[in-house]
PDB file of N, CA and C in Angstrom:
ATOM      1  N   UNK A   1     -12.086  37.017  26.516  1.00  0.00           N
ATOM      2  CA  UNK A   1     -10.807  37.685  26.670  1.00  0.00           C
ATOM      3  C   UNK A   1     -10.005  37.510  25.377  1.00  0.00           C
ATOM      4  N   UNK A   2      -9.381  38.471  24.794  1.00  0.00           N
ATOM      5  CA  UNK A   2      -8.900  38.334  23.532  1.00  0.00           C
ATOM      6  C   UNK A   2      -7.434  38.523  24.082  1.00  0.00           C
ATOM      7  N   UNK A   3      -6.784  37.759  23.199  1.00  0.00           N
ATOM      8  CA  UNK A   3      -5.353  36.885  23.173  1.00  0.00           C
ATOM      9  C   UNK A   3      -4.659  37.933  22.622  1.00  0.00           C
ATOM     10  N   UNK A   4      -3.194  38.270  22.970  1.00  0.00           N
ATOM     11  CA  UNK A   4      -2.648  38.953  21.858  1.00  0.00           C
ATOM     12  C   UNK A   4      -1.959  37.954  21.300  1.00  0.00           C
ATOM     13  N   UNK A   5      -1.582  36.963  20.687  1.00  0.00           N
ATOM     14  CA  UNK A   5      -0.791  35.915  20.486  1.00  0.00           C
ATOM     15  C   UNK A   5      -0.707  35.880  18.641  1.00  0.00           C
ATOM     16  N   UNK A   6       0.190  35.058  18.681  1.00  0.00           N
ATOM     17  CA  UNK A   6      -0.287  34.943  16.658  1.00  0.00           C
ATOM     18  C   UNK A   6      -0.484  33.224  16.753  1.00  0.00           C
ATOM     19  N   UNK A   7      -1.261  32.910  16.096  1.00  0.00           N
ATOM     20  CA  UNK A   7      -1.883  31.379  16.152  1.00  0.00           C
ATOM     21  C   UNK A   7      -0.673  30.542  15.332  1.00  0.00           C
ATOM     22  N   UNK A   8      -0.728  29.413  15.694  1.00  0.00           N
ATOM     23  CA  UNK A   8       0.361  28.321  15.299  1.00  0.00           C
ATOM     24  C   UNK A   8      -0.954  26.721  15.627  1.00  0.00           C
ATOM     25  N   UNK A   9      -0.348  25.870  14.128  1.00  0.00           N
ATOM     26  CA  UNK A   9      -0.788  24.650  14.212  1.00  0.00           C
ATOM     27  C   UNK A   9       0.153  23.642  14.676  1.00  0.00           C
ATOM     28  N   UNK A  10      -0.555  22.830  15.362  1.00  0.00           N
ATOM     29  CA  UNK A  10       0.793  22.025  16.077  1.00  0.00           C
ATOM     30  C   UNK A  10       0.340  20.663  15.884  1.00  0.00           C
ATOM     31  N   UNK A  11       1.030  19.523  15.190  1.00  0.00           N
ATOM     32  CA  UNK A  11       0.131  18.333  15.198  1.00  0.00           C
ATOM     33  C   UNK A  11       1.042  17.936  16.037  1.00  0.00           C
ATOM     34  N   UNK A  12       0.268  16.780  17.145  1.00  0.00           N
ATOM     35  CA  UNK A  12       0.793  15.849  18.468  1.00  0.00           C
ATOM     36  C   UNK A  12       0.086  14.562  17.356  1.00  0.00           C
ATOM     37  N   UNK A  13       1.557  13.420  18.187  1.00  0.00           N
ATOM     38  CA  UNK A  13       1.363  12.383  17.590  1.00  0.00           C
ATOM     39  C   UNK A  13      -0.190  11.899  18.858  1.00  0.00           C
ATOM     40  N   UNK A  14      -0.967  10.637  18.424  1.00  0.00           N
ATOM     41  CA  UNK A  14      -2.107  10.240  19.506  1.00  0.00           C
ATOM     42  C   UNK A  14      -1.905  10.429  20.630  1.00  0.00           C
ATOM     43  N   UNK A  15      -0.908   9.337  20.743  1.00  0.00           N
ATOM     44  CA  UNK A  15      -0.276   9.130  22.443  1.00  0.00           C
ATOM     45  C   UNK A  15      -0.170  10.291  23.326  1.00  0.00           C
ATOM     46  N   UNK A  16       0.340  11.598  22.653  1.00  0.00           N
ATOM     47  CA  UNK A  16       0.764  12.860  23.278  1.00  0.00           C
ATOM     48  C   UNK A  16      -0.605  13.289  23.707  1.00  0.00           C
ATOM     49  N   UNK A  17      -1.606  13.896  22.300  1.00  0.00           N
ATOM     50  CA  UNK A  17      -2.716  14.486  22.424  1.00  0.00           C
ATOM     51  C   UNK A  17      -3.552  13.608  23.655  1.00  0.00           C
ATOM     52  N   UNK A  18      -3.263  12.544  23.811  1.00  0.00           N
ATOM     53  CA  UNK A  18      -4.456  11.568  24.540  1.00  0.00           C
ATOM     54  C   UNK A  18      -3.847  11.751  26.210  1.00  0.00           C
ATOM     55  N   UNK A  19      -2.799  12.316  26.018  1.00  0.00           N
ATOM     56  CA  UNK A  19      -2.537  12.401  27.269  1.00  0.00           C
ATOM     57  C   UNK A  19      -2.437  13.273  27.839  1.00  0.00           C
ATOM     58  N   UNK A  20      -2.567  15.034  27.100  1.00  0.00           N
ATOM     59  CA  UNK A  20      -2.912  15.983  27.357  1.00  0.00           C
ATOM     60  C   UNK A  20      -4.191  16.312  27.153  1.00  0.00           C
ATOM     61  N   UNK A  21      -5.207  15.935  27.242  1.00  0.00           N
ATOM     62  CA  UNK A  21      -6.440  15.856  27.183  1.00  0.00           C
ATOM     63  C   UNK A  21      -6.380  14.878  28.835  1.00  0.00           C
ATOM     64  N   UNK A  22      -6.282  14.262  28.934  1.00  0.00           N
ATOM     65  CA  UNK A  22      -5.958  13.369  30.470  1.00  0.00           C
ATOM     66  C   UNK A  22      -5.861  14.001  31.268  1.00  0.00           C
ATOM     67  N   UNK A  23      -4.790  14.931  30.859  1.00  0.00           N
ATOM     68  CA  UNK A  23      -4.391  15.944  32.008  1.00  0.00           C
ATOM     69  C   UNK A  23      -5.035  17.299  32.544  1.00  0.00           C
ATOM     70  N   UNK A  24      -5.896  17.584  31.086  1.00  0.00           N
ATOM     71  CA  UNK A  24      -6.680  18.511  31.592  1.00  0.00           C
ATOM     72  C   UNK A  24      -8.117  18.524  32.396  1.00  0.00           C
ATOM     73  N   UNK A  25      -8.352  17.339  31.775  1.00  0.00           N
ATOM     74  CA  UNK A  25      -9.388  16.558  32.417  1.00  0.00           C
ATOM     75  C   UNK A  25      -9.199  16.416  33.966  1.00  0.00           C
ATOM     76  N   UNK A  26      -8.435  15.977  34.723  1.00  0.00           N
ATOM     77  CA  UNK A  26      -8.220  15.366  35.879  1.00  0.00           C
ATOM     78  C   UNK A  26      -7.078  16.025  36.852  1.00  0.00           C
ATOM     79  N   UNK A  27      -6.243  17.028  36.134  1.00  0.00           N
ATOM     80  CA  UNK A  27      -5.547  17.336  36.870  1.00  0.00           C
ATOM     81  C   UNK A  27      -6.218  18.610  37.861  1.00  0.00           C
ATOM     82  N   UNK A  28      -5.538  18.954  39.052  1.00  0.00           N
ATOM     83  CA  UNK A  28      -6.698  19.708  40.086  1.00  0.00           C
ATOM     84  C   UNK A  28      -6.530  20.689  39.237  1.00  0.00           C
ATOM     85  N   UNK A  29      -5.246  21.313  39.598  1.00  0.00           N
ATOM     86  CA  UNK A  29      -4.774  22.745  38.685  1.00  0.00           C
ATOM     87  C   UNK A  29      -5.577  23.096  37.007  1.00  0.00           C
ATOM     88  N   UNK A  30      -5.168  22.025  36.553  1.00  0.00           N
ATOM     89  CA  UNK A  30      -5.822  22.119  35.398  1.00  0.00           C
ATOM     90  C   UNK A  30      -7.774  22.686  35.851  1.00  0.00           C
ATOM     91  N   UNK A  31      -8.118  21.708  35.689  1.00  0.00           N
ATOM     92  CA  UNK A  31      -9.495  21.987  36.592  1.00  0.00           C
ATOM     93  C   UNK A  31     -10.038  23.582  37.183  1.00  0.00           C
ATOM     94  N   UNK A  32      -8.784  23.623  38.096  1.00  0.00           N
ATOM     95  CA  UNK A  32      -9.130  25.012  39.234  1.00  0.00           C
ATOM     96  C   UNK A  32      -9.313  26.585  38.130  1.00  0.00           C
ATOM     97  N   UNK A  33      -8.363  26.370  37.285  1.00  0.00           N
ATOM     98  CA  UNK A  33      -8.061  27.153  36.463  1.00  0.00           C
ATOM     99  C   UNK A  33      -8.852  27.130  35.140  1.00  0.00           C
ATOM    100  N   UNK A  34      -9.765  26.171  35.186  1.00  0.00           N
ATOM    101  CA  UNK A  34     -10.286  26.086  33.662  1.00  0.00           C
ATOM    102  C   UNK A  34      -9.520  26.077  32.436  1.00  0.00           C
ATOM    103  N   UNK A  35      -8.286  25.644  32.194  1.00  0.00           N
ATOM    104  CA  UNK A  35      -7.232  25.403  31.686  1.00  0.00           C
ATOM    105  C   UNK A  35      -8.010  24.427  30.612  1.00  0.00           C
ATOM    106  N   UNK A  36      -7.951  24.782  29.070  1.00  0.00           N
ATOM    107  CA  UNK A  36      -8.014  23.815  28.085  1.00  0.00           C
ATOM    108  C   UNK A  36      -6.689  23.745  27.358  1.00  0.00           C
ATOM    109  N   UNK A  37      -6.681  22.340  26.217  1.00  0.00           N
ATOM    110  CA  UNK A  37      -5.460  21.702  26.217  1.00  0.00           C
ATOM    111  C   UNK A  37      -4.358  22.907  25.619  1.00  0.00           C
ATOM    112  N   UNK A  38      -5.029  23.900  24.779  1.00  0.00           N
ATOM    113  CA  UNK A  38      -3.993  24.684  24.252  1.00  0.00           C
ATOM    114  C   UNK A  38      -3.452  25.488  25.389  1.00  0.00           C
ATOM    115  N   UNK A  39      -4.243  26.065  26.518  1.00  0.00           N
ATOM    116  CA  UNK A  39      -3.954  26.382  27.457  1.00  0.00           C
ATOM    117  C   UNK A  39      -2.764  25.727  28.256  1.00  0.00           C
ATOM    118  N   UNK A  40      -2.709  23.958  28.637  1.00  0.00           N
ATOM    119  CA  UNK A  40      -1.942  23.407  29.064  1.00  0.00           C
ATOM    120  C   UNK A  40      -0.234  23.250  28.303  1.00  0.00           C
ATOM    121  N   UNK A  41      -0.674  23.066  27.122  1.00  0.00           N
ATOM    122  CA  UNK A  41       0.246  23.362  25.837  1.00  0.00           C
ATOM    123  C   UNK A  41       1.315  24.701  25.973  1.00  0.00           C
ATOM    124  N   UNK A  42       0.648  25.587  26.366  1.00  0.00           N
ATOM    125  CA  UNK A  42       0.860  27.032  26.408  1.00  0.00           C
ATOM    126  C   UNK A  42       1.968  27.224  27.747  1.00  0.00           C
ATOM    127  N   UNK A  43       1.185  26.661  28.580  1.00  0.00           N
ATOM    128  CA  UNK A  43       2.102  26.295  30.183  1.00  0.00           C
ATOM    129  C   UNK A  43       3.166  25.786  30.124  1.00  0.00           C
ATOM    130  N   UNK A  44       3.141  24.221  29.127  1.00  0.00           N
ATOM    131  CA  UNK A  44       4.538  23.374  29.448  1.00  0.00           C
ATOM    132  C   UNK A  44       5.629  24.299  28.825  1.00  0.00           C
ATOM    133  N   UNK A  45       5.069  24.905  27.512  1.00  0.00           N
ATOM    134  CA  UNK A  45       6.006  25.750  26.515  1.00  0.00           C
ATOM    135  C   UNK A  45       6.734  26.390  27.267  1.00  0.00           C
ATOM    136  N   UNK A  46       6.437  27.620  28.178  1.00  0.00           N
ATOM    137  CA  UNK A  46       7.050  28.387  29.245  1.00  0.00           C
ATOM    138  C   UNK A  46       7.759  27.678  30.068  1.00  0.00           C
ATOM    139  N   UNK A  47       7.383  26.543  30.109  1.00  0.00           N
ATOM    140  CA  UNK A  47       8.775  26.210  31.963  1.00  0.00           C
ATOM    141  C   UNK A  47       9.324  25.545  30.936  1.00  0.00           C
ATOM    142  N   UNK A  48       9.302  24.447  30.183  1.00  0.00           N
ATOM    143  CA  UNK A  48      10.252  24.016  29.255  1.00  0.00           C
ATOM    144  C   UNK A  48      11.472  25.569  29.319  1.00  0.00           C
ATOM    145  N   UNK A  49      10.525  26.322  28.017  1.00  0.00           N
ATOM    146  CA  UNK A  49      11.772  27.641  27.421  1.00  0.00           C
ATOM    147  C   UNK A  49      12.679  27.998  28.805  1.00  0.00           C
ATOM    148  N   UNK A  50      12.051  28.098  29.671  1.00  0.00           N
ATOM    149  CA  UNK A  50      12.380  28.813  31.213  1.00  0.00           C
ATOM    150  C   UNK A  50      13.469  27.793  31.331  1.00  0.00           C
ATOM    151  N   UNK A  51      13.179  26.853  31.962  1.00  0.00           N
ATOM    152  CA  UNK A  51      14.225  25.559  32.035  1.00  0.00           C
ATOM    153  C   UNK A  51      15.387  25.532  31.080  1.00  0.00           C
ATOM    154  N   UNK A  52      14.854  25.504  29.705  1.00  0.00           N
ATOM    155  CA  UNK A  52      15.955  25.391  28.510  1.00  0.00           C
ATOM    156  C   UNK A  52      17.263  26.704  28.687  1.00  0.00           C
ATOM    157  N   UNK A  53      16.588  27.606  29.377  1.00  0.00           N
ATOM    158  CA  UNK A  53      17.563  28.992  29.313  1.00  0.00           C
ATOM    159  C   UNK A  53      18.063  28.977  31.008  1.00  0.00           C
ATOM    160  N   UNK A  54      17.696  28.883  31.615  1.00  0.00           N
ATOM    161  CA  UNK A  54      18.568  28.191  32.739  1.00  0.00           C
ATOM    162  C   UNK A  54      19.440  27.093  32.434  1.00  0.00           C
ATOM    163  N   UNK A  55      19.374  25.795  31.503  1.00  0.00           N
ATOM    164  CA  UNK A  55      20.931  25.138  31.272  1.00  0.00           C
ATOM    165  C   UNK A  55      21.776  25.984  30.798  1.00  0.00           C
ATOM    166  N   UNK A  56      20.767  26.718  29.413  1.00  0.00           N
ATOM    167  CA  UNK A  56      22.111  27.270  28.361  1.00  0.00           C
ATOM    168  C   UNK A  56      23.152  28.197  29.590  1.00  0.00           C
ATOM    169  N   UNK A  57      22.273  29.034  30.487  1.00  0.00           N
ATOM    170  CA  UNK A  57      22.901  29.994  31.350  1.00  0.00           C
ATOM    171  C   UNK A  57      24.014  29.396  31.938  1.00  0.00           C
ATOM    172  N   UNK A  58      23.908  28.041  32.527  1.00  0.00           N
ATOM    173  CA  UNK A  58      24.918  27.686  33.500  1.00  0.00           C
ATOM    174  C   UNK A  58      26.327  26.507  32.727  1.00  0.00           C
ATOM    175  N   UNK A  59      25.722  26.421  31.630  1.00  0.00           N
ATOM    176  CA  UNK A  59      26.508  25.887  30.476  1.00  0.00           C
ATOM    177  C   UNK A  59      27.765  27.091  29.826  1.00  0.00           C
ATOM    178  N   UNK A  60      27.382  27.989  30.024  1.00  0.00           N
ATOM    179  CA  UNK A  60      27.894  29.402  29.553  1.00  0.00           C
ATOM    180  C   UNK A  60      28.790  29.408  30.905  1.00  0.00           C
ATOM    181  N   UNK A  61      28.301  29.368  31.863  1.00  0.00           N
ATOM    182  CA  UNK A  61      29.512  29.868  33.059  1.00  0.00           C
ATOM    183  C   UNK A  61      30.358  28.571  33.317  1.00  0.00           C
ATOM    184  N   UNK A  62      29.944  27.523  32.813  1.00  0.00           N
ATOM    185  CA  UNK A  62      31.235  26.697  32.791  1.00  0.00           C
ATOM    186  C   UNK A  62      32.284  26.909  32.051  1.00  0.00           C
ATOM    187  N   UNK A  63      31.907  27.387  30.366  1.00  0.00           N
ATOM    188  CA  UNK A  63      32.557  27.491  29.535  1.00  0.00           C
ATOM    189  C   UNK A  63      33.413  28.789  29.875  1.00  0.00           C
ATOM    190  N   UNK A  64      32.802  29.510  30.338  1.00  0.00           N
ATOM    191  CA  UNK A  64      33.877  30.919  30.865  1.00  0.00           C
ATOM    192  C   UNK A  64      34.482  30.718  32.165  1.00  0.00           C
ATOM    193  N   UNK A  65      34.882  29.471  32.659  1.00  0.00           N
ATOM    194  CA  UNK A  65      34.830  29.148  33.793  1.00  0.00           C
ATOM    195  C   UNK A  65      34.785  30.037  35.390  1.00  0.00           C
ATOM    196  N   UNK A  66      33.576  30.256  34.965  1.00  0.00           N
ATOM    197  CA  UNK A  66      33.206  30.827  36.239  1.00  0.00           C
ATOM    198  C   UNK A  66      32.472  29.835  37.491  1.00  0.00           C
ATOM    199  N   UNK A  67      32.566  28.753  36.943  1.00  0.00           N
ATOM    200  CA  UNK A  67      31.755  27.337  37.225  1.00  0.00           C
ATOM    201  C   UNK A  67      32.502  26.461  37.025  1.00  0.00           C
ATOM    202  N   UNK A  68      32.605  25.407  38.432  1.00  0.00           N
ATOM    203  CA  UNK A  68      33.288  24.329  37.861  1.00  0.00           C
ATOM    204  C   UNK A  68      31.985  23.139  37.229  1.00  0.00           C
ATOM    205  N   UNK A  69      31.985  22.455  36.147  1.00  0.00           N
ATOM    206  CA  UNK A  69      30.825  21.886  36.023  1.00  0.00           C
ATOM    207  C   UNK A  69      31.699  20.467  35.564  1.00  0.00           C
TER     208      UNK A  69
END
């Protein structure tokens, strides 16, 4: 299956890499899905960004106070 993506190098310090390799190894999901580490990499990126833009969102309606925060 060809990617449309543009490639990026990413160095992880040990600790990180050793533990995403862990995870792909053993986790079910990981597993079920045949998920390798760039794959897993690829996943956290999205709910991270997802997550990150849901604070900024509700950070914004405080500031316009449409929100009490």
């Amino acid at each position: 299956m060809r990617r449309y993506t543009h490639s990026n190098n990413i160095r992880f310090e040990k600790s990180i890499d050793d533990r995403l390799k862990e995870i792909v190894e053993t986790d079910s999901f990981c597993k079920t899905n045949n998920y390798s580490k760039s794959d897993l990499v690829r996943q956290l990126l999205r709910m991270g960004l997802k997550q990150y833009e849901y604070n900024l969102s509700e950070r914004i309606k405080v500031q316009n106070g449409e929100r009490y925060g």
